[in-house]
N, C-alpha and C. Protein backbone atom coordinates (compact mmCIF):
# COMPACT_ATOMS: atom_id res chain seq x y z
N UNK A 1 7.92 2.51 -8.11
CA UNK A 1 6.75 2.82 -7.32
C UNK A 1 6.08 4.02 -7.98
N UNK A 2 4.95 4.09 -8.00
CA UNK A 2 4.08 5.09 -8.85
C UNK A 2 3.12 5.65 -7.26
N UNK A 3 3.78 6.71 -7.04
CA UNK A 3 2.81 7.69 -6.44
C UNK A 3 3.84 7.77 -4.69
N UNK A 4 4.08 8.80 -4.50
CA UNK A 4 5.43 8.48 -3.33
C UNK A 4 4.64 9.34 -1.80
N UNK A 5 4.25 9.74 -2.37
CA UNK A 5 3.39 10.90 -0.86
C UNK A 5 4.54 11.66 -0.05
N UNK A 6 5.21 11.20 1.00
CA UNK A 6 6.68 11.60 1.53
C UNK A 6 7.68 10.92 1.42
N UNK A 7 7.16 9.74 0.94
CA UNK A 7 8.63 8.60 0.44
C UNK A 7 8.92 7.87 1.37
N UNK A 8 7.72 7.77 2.53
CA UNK A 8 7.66 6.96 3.62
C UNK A 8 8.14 5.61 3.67
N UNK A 9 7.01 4.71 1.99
CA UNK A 9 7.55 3.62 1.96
C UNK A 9 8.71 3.21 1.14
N UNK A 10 9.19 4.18 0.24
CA UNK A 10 10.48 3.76 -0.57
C UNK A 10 11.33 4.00 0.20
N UNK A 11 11.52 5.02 1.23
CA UNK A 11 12.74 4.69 2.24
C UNK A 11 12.72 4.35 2.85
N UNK A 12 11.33 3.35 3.36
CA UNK A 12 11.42 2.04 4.33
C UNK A 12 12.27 1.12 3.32
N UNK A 13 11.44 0.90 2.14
CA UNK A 13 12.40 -0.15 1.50
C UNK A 13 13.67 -0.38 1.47
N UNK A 14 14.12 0.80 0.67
CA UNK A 14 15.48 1.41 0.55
C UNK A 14 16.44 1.02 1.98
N UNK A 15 16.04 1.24 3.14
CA UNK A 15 16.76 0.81 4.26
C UNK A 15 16.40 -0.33 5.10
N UNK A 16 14.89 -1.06 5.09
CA UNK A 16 15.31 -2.19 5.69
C UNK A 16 15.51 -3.24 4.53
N UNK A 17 15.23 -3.04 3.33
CA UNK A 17 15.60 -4.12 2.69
C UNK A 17 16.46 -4.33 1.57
N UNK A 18 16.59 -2.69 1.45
CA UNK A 18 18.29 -2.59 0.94
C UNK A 18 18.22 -2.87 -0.78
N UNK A 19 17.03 -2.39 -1.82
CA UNK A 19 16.52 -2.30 -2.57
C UNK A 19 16.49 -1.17 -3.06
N UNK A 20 16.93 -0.96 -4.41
CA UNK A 20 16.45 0.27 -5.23
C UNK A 20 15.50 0.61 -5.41
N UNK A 21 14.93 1.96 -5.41
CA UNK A 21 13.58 2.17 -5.76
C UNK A 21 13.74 3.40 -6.23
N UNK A 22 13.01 3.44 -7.28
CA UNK A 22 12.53 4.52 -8.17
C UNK A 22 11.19 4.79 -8.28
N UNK A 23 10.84 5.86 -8.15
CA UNK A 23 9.52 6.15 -7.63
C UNK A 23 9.15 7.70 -8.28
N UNK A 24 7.87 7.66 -9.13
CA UNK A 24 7.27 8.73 -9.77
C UNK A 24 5.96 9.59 -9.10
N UNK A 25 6.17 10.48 -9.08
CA UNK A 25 4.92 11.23 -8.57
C UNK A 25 4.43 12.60 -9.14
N UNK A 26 2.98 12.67 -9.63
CA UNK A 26 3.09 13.82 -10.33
C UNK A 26 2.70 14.94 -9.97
N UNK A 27 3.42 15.21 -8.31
CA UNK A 27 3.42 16.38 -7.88
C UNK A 27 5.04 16.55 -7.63
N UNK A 28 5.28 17.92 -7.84
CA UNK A 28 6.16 18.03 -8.04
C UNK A 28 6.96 18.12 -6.09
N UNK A 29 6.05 18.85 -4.92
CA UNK A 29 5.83 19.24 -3.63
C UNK A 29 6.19 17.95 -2.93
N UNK A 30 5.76 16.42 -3.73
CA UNK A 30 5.58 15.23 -2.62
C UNK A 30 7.01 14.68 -3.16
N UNK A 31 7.71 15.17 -4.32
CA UNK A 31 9.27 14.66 -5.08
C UNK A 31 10.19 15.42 -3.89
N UNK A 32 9.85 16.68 -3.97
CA UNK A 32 10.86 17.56 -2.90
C UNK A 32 11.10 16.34 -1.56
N UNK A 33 9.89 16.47 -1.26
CA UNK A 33 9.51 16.69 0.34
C UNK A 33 10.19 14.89 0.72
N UNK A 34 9.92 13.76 -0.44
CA UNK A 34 10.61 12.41 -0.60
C UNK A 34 12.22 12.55 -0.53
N UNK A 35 12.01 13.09 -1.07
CA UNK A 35 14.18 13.88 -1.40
C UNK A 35 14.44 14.12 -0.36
N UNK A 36 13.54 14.76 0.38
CA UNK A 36 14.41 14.87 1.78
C UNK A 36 14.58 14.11 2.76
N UNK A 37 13.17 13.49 2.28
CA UNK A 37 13.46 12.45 3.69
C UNK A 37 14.61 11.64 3.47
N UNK A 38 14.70 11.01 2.17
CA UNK A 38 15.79 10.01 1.18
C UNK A 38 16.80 10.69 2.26
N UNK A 39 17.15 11.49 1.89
CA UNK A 39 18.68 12.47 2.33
C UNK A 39 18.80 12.19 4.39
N UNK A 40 17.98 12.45 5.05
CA UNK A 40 17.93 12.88 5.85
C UNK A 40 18.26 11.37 6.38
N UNK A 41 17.32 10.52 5.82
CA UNK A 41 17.40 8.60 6.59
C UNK A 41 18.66 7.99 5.71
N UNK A 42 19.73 8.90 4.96
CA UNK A 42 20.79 8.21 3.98
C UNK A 42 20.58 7.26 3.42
N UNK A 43 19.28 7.40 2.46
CA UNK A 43 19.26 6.42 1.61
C UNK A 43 18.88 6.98 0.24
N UNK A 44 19.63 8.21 -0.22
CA UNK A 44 19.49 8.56 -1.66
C UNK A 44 20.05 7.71 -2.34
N UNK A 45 21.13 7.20 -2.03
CA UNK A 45 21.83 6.59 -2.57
C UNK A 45 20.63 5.39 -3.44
N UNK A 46 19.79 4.47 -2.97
CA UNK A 46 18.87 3.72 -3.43
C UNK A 46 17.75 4.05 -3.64
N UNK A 47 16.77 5.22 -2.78
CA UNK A 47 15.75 5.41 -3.30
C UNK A 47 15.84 7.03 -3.70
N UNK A 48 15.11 6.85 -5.59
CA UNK A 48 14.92 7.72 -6.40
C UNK A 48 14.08 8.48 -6.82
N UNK A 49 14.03 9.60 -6.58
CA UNK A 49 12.42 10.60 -6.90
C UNK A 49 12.61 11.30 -7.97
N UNK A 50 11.29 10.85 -8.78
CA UNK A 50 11.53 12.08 -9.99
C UNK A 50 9.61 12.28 -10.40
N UNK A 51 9.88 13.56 -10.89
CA UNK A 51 8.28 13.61 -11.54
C UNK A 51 8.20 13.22 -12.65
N UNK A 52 7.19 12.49 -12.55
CA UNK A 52 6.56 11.53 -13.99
C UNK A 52 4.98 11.17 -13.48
N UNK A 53 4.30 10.90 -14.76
CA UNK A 53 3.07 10.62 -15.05
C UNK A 53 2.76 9.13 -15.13
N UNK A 54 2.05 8.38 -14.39
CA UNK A 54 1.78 6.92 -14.62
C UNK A 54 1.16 6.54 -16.01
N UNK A 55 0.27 7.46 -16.88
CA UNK A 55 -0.01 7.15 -18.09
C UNK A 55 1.06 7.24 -18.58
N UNK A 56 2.27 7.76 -18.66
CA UNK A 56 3.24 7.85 -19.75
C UNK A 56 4.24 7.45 -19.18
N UNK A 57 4.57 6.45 -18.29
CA UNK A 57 6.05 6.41 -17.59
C UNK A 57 7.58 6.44 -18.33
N UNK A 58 8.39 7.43 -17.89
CA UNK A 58 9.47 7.86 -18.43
C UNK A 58 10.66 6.96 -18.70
N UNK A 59 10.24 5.56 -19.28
CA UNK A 59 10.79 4.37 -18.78
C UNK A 59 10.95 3.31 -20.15
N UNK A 60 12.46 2.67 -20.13
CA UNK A 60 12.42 1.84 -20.97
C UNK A 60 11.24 0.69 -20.71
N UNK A 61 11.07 -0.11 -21.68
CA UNK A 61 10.02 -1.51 -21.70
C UNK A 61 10.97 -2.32 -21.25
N UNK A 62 10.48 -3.42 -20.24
CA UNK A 62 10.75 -4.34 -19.56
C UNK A 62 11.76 -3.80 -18.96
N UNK A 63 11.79 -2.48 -17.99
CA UNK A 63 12.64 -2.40 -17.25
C UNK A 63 12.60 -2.94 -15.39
N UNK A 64 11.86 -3.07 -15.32
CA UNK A 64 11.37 -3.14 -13.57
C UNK A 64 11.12 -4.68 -13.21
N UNK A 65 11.21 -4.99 -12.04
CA UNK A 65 10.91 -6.50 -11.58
C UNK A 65 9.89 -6.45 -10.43
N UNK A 66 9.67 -4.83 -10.04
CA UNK A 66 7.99 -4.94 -9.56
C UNK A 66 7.75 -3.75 -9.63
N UNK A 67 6.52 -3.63 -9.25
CA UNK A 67 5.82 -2.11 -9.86
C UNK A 67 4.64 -2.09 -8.26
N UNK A 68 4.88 -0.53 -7.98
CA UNK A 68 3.59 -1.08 -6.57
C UNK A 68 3.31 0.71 -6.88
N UNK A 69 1.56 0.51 -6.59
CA UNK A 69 1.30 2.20 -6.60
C UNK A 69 1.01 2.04 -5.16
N UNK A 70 0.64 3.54 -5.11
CA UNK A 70 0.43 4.02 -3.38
C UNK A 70 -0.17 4.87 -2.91
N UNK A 71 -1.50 4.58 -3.40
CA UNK A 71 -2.42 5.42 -2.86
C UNK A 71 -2.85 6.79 -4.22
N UNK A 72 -2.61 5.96 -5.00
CA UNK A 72 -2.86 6.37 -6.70
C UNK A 72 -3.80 5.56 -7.57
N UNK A 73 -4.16 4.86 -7.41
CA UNK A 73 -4.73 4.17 -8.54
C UNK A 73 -6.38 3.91 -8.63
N UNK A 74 -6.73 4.91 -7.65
CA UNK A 74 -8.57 5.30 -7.50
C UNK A 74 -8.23 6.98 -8.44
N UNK A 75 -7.33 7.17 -8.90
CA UNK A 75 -7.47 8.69 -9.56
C UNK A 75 -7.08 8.29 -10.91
N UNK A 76 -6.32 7.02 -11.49
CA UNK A 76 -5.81 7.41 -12.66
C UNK A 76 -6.80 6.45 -13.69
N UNK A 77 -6.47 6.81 -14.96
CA UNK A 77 -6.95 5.97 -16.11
C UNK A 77 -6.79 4.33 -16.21
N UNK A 78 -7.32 3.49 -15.62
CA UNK A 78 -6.74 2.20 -15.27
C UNK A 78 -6.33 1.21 -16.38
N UNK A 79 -7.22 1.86 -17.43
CA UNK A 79 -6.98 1.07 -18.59
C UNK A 79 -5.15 1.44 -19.19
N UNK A 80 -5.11 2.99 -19.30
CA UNK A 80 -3.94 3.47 -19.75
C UNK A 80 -2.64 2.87 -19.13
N UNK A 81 -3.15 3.64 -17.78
CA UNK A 81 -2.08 3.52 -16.47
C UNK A 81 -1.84 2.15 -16.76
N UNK A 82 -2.24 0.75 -16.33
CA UNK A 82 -1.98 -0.59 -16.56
C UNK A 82 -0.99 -0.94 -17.58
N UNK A 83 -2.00 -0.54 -18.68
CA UNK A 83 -0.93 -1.09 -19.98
C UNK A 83 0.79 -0.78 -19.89
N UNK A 84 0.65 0.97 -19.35
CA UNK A 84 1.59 1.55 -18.95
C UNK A 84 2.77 0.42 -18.04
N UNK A 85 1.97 0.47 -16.91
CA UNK A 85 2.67 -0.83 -15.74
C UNK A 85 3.50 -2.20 -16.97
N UNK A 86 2.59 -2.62 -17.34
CA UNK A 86 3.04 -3.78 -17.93
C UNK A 86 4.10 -3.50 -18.77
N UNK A 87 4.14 -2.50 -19.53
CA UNK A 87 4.99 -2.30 -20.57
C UNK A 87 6.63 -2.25 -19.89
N UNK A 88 6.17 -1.84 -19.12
CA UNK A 88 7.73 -1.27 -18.41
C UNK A 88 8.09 -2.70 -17.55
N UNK A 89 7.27 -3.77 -17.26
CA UNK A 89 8.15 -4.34 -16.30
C UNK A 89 8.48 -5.59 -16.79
N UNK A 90 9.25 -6.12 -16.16
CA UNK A 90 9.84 -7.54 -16.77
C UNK A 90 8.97 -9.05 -16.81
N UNK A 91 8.99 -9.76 -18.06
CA UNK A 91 8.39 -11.16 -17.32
C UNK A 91 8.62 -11.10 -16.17
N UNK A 92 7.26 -11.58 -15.43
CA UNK A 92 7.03 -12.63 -14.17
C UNK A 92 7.63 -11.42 -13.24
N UNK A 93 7.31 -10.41 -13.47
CA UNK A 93 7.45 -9.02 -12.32
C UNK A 93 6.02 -9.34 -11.50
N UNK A 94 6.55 -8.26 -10.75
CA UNK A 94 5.37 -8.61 -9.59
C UNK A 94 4.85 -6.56 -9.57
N UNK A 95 3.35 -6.94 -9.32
CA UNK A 95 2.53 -6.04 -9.62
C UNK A 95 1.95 -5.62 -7.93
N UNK A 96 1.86 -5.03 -7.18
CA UNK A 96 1.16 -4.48 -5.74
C UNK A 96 0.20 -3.40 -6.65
N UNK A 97 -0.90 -3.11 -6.11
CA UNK A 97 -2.21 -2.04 -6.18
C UNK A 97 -2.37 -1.40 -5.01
N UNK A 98 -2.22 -0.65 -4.27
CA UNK A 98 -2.83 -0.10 -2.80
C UNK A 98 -3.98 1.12 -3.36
């Protein structure tokens, strides 16, 4: 997930559907503040916060089987950011835009 705000929806994921998630945001304030919630709803264990940049994601190629931003993608470089997306995720991954 590219862009986490409080980590509202990766630790929805993370607990009702019991899914890993790794999730980048390039504030460093909305990584904390995700971490805690992670911690607080016990689901660090699956969902992951770290700071990273969507133009440059900190990420092997074809690693991911979906990619969803969140309330990011009216600010970034779409051309960059994209290529970015693609590079990292697997054939026949699935792509969300919010």
């Amino acid at each position: 997930m590219v862009g986490c705000g409080t980590g509202f929806s990766a630790c929805y994921l993370a607990r009702e559907i019991g899914c890993e998630v790794l999730v980048i945001d390039i504030e460093e304030l909305s990584i904390e503040k995700a971490k805690e919630k992670a911690k607080r709803q016990k689901v660090s264990d699956k969902a992951k916060f770290r700071v990273g940049d969507a133009h440059a994601l900190p990420f092997e190629a074809e690693t991911f089987d979906a990619l969803r931003t969140e309330f990011v993608s009216q600010f970034l470089d779409r051309e960059r950011a994209f290529k970015e997306f693609a590079r990292v995720l697997r054939p026949r991954a699935y792509v969300g835009i919010n």
